[in-house]
C-alpha atoms as a PDB file:
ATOM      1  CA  UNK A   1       3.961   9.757 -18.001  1.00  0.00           C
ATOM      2  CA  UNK A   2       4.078   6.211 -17.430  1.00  0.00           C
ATOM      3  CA  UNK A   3       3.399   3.787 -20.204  1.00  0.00           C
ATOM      4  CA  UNK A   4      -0.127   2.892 -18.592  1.00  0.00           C
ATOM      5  CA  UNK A   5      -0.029  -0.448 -20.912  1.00  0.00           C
ATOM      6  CA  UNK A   6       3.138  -2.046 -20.275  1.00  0.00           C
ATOM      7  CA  UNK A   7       2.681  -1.606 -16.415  1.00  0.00           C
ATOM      8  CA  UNK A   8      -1.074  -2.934 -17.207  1.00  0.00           C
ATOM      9  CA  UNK A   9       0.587  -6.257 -17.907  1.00  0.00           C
ATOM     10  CA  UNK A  10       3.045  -6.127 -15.495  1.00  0.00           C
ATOM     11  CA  UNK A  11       0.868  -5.684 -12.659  1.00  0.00           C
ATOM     12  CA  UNK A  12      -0.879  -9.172 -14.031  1.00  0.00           C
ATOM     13  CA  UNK A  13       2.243 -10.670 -13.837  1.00  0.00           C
ATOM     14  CA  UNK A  14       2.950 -10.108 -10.376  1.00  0.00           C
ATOM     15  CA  UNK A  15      -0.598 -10.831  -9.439  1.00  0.00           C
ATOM     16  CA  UNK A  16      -0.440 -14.330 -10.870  1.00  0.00           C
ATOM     17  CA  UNK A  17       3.268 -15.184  -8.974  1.00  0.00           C
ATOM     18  CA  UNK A  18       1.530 -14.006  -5.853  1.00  0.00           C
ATOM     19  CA  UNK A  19      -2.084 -15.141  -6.048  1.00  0.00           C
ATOM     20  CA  UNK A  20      -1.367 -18.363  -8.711  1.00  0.00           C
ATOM     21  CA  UNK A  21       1.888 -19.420  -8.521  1.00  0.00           C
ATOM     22  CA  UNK A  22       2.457 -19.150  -4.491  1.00  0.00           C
ATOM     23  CA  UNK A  23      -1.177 -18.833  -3.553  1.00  0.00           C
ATOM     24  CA  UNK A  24      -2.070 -18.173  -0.041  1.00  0.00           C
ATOM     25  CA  UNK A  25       0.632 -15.879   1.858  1.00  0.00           C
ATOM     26  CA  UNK A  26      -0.936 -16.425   5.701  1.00  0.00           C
ATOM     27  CA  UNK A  27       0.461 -17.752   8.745  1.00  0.00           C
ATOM     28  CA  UNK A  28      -0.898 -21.196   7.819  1.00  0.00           C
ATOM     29  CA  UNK A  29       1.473 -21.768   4.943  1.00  0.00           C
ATOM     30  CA  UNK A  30       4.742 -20.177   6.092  1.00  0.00           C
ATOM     31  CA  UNK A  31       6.774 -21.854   3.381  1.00  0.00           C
ATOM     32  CA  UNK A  32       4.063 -19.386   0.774  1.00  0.00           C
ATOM     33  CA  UNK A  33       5.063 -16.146   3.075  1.00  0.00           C
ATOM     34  CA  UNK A  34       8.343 -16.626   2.746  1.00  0.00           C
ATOM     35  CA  UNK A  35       8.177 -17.442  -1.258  1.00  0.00           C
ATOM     36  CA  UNK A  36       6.339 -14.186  -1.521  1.00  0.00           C
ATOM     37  CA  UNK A  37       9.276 -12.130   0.971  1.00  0.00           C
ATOM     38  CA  UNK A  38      11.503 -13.900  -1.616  1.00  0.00           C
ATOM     39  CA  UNK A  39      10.400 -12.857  -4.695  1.00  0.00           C
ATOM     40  CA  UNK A  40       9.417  -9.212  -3.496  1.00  0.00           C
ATOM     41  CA  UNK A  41      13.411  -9.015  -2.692  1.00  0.00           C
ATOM     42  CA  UNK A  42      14.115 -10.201  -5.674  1.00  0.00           C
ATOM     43  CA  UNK A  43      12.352  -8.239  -7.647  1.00  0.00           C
ATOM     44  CA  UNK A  44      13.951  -5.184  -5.769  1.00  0.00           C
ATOM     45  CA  UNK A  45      17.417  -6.467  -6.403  1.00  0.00           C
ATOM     46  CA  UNK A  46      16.615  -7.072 -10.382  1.00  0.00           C
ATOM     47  CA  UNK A  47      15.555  -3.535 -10.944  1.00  0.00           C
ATOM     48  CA  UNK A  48      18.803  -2.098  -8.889  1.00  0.00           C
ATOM     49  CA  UNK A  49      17.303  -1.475  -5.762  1.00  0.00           C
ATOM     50  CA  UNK A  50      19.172  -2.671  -2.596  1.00  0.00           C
ATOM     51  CA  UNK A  51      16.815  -4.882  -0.592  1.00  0.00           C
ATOM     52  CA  UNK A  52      17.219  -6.900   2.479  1.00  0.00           C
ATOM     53  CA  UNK A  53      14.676  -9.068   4.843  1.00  0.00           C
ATOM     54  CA  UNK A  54      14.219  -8.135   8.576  1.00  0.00           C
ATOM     55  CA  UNK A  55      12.945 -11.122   9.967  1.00  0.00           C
ATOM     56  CA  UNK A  56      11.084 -11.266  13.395  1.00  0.00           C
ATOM     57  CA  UNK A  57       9.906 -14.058  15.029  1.00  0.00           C
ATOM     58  CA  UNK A  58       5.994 -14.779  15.376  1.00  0.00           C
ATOM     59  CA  UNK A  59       5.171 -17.828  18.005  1.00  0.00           C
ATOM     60  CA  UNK A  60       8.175 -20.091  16.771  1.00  0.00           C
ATOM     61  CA  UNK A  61       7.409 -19.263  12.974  1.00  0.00           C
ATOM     62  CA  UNK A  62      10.056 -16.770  11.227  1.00  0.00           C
ATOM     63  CA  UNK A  63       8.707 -13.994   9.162  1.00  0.00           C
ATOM     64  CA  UNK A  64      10.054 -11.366   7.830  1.00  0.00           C
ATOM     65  CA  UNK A  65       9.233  -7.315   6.356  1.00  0.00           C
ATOM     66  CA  UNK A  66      11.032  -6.447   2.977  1.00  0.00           C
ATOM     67  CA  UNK A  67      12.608  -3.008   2.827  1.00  0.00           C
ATOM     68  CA  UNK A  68      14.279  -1.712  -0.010  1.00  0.00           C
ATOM     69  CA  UNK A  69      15.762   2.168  -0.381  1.00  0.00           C
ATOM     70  CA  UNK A  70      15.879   4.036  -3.369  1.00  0.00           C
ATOM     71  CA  UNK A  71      18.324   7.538  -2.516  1.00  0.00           C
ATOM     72  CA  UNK A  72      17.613   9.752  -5.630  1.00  0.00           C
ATOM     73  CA  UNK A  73      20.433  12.088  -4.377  1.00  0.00           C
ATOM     74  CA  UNK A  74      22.980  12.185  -1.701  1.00  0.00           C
ATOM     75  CA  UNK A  75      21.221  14.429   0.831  1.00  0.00           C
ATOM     76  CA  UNK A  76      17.637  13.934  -0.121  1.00  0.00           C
ATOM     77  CA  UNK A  77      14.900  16.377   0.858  1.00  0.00           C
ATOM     78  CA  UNK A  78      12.172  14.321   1.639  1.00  0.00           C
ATOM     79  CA  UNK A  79      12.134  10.436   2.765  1.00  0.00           C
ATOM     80  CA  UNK A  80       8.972   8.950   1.688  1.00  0.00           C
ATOM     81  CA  UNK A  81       7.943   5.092   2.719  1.00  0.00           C
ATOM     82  CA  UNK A  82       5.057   3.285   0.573  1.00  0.00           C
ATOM     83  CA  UNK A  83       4.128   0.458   2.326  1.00  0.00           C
ATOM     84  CA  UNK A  84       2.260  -2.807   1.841  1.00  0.00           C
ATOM     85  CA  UNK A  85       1.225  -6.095   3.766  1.00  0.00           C
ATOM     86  CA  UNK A  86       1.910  -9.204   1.936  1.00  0.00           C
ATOM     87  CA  UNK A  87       0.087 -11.810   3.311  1.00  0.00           C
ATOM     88  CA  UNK A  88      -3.626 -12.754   2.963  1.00  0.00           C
ATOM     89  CA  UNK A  89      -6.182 -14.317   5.142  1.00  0.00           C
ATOM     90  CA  UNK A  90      -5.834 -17.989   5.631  1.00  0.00           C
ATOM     91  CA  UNK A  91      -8.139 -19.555   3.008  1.00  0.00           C
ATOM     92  CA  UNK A  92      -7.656 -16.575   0.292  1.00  0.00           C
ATOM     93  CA  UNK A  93      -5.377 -15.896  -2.211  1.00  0.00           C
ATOM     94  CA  UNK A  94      -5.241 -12.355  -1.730  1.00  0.00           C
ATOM     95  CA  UNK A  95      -5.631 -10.681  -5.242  1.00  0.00           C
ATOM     96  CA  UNK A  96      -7.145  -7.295  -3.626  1.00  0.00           C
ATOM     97  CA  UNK A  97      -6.115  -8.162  -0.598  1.00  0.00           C
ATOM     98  CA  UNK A  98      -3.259  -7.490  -0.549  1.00  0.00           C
ATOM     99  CA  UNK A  99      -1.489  -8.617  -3.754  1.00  0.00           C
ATOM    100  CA  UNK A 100      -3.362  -5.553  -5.438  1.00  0.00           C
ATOM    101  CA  UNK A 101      -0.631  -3.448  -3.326  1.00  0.00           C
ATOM    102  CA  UNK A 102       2.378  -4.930  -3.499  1.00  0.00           C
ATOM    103  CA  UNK A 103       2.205  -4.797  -7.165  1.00  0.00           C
ATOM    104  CA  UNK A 104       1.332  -1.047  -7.546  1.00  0.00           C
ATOM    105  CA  UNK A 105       4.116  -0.504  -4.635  1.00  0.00           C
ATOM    106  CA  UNK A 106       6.780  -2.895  -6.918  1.00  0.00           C
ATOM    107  CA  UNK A 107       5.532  -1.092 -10.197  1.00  0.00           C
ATOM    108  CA  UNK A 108       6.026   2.362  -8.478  1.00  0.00           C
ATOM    109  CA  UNK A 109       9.888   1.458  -7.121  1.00  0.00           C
ATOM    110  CA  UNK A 110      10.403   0.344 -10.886  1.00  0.00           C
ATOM    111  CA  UNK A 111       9.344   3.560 -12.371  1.00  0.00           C
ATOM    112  CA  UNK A 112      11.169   5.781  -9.289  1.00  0.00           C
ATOM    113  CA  UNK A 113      14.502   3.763 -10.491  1.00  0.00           C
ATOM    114  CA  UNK A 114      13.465   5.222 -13.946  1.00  0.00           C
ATOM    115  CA  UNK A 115      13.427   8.827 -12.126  1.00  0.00           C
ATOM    116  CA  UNK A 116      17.284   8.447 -11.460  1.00  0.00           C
ATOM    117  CA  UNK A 117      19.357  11.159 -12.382  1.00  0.00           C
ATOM    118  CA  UNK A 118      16.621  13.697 -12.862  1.00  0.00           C
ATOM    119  CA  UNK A 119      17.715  17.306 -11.024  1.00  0.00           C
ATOM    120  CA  UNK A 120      14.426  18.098  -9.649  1.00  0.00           C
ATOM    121  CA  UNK A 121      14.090  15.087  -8.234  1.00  0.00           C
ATOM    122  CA  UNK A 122      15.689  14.673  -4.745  1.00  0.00           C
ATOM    123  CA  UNK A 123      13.487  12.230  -2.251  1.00  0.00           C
ATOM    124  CA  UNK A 124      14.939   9.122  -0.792  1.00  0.00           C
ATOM    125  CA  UNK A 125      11.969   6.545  -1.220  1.00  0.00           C
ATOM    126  CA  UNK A 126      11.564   3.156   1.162  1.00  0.00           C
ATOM    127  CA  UNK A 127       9.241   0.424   0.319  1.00  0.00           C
ATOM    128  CA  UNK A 128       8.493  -1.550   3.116  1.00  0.00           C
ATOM    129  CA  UNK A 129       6.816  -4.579   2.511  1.00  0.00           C
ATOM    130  CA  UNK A 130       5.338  -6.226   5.533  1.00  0.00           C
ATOM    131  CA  UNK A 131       5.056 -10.000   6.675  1.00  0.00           C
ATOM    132  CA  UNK A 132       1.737  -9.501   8.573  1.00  0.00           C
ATOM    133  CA  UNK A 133      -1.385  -7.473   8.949  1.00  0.00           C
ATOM    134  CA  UNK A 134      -4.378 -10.026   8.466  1.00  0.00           C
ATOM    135  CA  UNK A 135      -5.282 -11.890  11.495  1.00  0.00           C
ATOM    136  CA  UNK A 136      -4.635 -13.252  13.755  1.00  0.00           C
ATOM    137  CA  UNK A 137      -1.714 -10.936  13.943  1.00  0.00           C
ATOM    138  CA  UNK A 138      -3.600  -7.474  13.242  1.00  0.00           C
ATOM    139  CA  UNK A 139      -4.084  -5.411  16.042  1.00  0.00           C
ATOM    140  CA  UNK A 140      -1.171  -7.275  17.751  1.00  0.00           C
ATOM    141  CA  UNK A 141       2.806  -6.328  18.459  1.00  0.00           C
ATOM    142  CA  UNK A 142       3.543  -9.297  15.902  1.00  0.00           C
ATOM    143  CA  UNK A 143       2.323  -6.816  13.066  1.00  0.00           C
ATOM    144  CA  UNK A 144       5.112  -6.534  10.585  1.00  0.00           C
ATOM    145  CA  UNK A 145       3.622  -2.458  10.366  1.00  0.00           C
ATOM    146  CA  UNK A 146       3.723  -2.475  14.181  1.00  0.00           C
ATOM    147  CA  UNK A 147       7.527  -4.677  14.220  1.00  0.00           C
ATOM    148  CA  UNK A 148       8.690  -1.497  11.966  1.00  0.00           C
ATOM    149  CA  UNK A 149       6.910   1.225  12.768  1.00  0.00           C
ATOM    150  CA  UNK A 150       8.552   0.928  16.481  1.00  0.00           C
ATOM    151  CA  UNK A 151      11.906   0.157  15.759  1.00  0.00           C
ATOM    152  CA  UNK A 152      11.623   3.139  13.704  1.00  0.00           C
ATOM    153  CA  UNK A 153      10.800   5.157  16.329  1.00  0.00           C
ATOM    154  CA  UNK A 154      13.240   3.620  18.711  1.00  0.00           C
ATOM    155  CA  UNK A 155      15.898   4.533  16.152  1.00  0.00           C
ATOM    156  CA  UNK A 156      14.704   7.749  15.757  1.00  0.00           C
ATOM    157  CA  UNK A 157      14.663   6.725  12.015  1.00  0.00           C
ATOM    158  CA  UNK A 158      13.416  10.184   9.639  1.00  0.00           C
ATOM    159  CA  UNK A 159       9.961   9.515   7.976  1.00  0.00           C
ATOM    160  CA  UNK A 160       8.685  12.565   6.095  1.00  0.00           C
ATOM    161  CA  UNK A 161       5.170  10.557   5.013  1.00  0.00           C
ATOM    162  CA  UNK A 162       4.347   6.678   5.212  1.00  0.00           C
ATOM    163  CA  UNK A 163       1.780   6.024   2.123  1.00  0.00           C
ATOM    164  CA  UNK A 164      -0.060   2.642   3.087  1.00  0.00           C
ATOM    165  CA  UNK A 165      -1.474   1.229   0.218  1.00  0.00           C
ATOM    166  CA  UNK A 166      -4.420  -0.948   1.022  1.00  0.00           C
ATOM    167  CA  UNK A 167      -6.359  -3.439  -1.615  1.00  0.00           C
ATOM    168  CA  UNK A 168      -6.401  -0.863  -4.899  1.00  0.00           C
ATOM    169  CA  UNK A 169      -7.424  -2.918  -7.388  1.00  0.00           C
ATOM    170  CA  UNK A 170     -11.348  -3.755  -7.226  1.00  0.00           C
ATOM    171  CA  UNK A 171     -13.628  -0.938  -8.636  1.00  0.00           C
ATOM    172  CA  UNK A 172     -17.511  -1.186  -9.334  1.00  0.00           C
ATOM    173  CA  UNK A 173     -19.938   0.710 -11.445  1.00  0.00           C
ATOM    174  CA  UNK A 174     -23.479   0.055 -10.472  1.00  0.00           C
ATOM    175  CA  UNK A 175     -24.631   3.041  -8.383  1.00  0.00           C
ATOM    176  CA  UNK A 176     -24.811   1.921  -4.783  1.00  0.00           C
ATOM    177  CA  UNK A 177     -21.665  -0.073  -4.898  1.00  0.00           C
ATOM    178  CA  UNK A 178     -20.315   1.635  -3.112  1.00  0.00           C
ATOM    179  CA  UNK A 179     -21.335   2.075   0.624  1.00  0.00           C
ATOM    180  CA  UNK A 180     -19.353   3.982   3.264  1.00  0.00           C
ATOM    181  CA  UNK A 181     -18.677   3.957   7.439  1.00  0.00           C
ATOM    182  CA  UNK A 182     -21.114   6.680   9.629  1.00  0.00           C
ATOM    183  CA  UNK A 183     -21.381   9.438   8.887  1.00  0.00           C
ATOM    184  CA  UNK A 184     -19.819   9.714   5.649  1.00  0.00           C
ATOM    185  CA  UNK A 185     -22.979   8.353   3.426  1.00  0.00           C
ATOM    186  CA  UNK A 186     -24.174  11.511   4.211  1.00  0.00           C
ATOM    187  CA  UNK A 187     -21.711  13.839   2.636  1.00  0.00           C
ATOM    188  CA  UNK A 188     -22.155  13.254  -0.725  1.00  0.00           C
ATOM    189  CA  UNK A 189     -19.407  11.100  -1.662  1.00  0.00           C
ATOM    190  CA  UNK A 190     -19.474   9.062  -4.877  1.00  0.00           C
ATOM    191  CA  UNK A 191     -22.231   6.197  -5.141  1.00  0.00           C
ATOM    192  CA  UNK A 192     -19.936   4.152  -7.387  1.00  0.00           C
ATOM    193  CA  UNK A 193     -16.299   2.609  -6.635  1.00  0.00           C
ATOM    194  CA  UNK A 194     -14.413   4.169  -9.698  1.00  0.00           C
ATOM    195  CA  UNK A 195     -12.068   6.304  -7.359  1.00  0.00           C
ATOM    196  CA  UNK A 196      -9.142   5.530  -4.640  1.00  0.00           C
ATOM    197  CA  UNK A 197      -9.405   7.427  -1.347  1.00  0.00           C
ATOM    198  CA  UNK A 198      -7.350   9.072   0.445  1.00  0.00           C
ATOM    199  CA  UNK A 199      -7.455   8.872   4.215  1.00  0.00           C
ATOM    200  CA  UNK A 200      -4.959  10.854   7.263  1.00  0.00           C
ATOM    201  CA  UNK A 201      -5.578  11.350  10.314  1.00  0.00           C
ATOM    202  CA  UNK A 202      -5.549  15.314  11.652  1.00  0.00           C
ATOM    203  CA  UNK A 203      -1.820  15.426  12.185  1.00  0.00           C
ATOM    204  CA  UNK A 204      -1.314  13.802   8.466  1.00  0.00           C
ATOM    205  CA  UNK A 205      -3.630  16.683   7.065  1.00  0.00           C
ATOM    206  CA  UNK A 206      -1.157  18.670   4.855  1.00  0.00           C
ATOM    207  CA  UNK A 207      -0.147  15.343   4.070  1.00  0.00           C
ATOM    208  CA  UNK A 208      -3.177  14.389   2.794  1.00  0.00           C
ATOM    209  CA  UNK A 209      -4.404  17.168   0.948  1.00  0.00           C
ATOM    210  CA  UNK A 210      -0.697  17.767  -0.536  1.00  0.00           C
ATOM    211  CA  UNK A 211      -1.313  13.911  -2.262  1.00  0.00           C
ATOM    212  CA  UNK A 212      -4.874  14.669  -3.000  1.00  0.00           C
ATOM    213  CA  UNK A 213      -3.403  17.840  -5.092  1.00  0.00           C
ATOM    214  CA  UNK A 214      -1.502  15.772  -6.837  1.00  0.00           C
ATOM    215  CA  UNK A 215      -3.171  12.636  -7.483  1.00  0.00           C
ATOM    216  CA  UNK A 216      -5.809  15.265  -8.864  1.00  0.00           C
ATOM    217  CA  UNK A 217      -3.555  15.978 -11.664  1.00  0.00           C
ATOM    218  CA  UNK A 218      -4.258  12.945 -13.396  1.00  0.00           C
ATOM    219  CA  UNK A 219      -7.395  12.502 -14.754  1.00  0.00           C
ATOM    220  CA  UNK A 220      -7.824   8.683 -15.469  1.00  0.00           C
ATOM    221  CA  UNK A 221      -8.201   8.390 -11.736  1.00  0.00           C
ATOM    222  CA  UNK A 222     -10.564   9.929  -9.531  1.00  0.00           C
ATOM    223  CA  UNK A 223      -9.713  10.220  -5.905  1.00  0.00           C
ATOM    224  CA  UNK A 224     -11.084  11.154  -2.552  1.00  0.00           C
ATOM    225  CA  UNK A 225     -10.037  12.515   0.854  1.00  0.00           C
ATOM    226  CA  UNK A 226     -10.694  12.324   4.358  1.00  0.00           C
ATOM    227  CA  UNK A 227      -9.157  13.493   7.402  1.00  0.00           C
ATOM    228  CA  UNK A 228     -10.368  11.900  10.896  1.00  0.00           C
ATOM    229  CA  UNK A 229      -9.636  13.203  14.002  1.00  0.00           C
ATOM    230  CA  UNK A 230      -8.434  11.378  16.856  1.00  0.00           C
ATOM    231  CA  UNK A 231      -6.056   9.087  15.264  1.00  0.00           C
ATOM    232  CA  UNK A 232      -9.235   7.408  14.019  1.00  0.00           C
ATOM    233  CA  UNK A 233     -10.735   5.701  16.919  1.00  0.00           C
ATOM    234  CA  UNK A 234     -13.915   7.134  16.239  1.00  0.00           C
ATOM    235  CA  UNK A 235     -14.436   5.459  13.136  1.00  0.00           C
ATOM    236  CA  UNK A 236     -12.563   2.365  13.237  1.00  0.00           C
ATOM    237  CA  UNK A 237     -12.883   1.473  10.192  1.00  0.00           C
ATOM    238  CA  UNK A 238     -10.384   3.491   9.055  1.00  0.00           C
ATOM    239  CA  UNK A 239      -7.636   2.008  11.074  1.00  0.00           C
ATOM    240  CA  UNK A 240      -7.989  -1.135   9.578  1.00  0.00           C
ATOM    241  CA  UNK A 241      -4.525  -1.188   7.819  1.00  0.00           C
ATOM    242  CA  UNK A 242      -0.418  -0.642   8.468  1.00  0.00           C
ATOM    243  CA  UNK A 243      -1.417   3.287   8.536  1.00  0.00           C
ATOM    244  CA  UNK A 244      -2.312   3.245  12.262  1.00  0.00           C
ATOM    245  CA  UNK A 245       0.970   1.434  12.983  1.00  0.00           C
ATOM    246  CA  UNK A 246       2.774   4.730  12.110  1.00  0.00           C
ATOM    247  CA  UNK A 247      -0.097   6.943  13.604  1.00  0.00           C
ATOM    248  CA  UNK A 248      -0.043   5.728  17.013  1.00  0.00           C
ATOM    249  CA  UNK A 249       3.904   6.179  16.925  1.00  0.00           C
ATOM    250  CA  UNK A 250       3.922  10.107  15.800  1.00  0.00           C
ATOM    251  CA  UNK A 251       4.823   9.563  12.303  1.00  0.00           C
ATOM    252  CA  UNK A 252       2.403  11.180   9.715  1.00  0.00           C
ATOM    253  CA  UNK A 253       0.818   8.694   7.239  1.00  0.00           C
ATOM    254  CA  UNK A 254      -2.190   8.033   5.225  1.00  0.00           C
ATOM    255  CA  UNK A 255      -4.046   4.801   3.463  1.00  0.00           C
ATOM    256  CA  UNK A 256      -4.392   4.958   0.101  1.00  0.00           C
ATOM    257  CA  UNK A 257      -7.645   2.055  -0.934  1.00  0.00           C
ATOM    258  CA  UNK A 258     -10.275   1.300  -2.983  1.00  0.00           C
ATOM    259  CA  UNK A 259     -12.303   1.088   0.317  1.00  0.00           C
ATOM    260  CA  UNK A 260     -12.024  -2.569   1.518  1.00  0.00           C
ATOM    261  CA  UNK A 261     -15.337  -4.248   1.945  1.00  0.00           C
ATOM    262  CA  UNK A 262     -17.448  -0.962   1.534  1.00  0.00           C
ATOM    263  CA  UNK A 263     -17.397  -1.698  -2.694  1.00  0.00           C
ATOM    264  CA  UNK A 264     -15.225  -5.290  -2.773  1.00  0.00           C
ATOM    265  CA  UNK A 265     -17.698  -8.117  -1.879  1.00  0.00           C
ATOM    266  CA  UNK A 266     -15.163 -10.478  -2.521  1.00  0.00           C
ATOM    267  CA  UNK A 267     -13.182  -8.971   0.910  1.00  0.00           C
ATOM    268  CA  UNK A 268     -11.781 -11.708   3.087  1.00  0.00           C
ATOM    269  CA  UNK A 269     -13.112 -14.626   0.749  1.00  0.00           C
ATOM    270  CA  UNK A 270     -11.892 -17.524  -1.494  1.00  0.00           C
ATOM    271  CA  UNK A 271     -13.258 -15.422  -4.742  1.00  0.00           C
ATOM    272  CA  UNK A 272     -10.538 -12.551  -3.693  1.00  0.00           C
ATOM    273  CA  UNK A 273      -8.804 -13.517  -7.300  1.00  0.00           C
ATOM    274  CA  UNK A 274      -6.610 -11.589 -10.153  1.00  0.00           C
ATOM    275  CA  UNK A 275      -9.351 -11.957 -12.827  1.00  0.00           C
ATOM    276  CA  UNK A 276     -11.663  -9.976 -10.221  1.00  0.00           C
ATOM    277  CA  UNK A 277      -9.053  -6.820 -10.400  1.00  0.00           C
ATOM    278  CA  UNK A 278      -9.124  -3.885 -12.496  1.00  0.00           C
ATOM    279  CA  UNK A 279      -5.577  -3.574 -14.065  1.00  0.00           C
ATOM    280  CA  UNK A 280      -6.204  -0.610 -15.746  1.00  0.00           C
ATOM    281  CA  UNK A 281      -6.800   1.325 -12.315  1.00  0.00           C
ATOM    282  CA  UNK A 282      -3.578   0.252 -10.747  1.00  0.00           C
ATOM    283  CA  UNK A 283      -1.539   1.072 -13.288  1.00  0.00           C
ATOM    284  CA  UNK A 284      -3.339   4.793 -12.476  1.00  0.00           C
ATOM    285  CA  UNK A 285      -2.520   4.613  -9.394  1.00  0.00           C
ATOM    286  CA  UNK A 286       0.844   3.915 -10.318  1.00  0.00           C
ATOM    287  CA  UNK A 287       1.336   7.093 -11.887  1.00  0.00           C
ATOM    288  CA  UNK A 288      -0.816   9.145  -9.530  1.00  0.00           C
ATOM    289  CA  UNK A 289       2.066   7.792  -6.935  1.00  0.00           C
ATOM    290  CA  UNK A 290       5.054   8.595  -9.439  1.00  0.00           C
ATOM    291  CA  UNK A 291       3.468  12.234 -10.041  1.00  0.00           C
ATOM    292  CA  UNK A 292       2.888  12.501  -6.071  1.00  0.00           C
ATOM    293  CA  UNK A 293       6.594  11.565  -5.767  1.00  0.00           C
ATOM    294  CA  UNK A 294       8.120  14.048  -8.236  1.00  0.00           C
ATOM    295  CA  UNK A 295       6.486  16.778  -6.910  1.00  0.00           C
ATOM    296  CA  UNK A 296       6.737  15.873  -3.350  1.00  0.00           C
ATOM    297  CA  UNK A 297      10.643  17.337  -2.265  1.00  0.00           C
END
């Protein structure tokens, strides 16, 4: 068990270097990107971790995708990436969006480092955190998803499961907060946005159910899964993240969210902000990642 607390208020504190202290992380401001790169290496590096920047060029501007290795023994099992964008939309600060993600996916590396030395533990985990996903990059090569997901391939590089996690920290408690694509208001999923969900595509199944499983084992967060077919296309709406960079390349990964814009009305806006986020849920999904991990070799 994590101490749900003390990660409570370290999630805030990450939120506020992101959100308040650099602000917006999009194309617009590169100088705020590469603050946030910065500090996300850093971070790695303080805790232990090795961490290094792989920059790539987008139209004259350098950006760059943060990966950082944790090897819990020498001839791990299982190699597990969590990944994360961390740059907003121009005009936005981010705080679901995606600062929400790259503070559960810092939080989670600091509590894996914590998991050193333990026999039965014996993945290698990679956080990857990428320089773009918002437009106008998304859904172009200049991705920083896309930029790694195909070198990874080229390289032939081993990826047992990519978890994409993707704005986690809004929830809502009105019934009817929370809407859903078609079909999938019609299958009796929850009417309020208390849980995270879960979504693979069919190859990613096992995947998916084997995190469900776990994630089901604690009970101060309620989650969901969903398995589409065709890599998604036919509801798009569930491509709509760094996930689909790893799809369409043969790897198997899932997005973990709080559902984007079908609870968070604050998606893609200037009111995106920290005090808007539910701390208390992230640090949940913190440990629903750490038990997921553990178990996962």
């Amino acid at each position: 068990m994590i101490d749900i607390h003390a990660t409570e208020a370290r999630l805030r504190d990450h939120l506020k270097v992101l959100t308040v202290e650099i602000g917006e992380r999009s194309v617009r401001v590169p100088g705020n990107l590469k603050k946030a790169a910065d500090h996300i290496r850093d971070f790695y590096r303080g805790i232990g971790i090795e961490a290094r920047l792989e920059p790539y060029d987008y139209h004259g501007i350098e950006v760059a995708n943060v990966v950082a290795e944790v090897q819990l023994s020498p001839r791990p099992a299982r190699r597990i990436l969590i990944g994360a964008h961390y740059d907003s939309v121009a005009g936005t600060v981010g705080a679901d969006d995606n600062a929400s993600a790259v503070a559960v996916q810092l939080e989670t590396a600091r509590e894996v480092m914590a998991l050193k030395g333990r026999k039965n533990f014996d993945a290698a985990v990679v956080f990857v955190s990428f320089a773009l996903e918002e437009p106008p990059a998304y859904g172009t090569r200049h991705m920083g998803s896309r930029v790694y997901a195909d070198q990874a391939r080229r390289r032939n590089e081993r990826i047992d499961a990519m978890l994409c996690l993707e704005m986690v920290g809004y929830t809502c408690s009105e019934p009817g907060c929370q809407s859903y694509p078609f079909p999938l208001m019609f299958l009796g999923y929850p009417r309020e946005g208390n849980f995270v969900g879960i979504v693979g595509n069919f190859d990613s199944r096992r995947l998916t159910r084997s995190i469900f499983n776990s994630f089901r084992k604690n009970p101060g967060l309620p989650a969901i899964n969903l398995t589409v077919p065709f890599n998604g296309w036919i509801m798009p709406a569930v491509r709509l993240s760094d996930h689909a960079s790893f799809w369409d390349e043969g790897f198997k990964a899932v997005m973990i969210t709080d559902s984007a814009f079908y609870r968070n009305p604050h998606y893609h806006l200037p009111s995106d902000t920290m005090g808007r986020l539910n701390y208390r849920f992230m640090a949940e999904l913190v440990e629903s990642l750490v038990t997921f991990l553990v178990q996962h070799h």
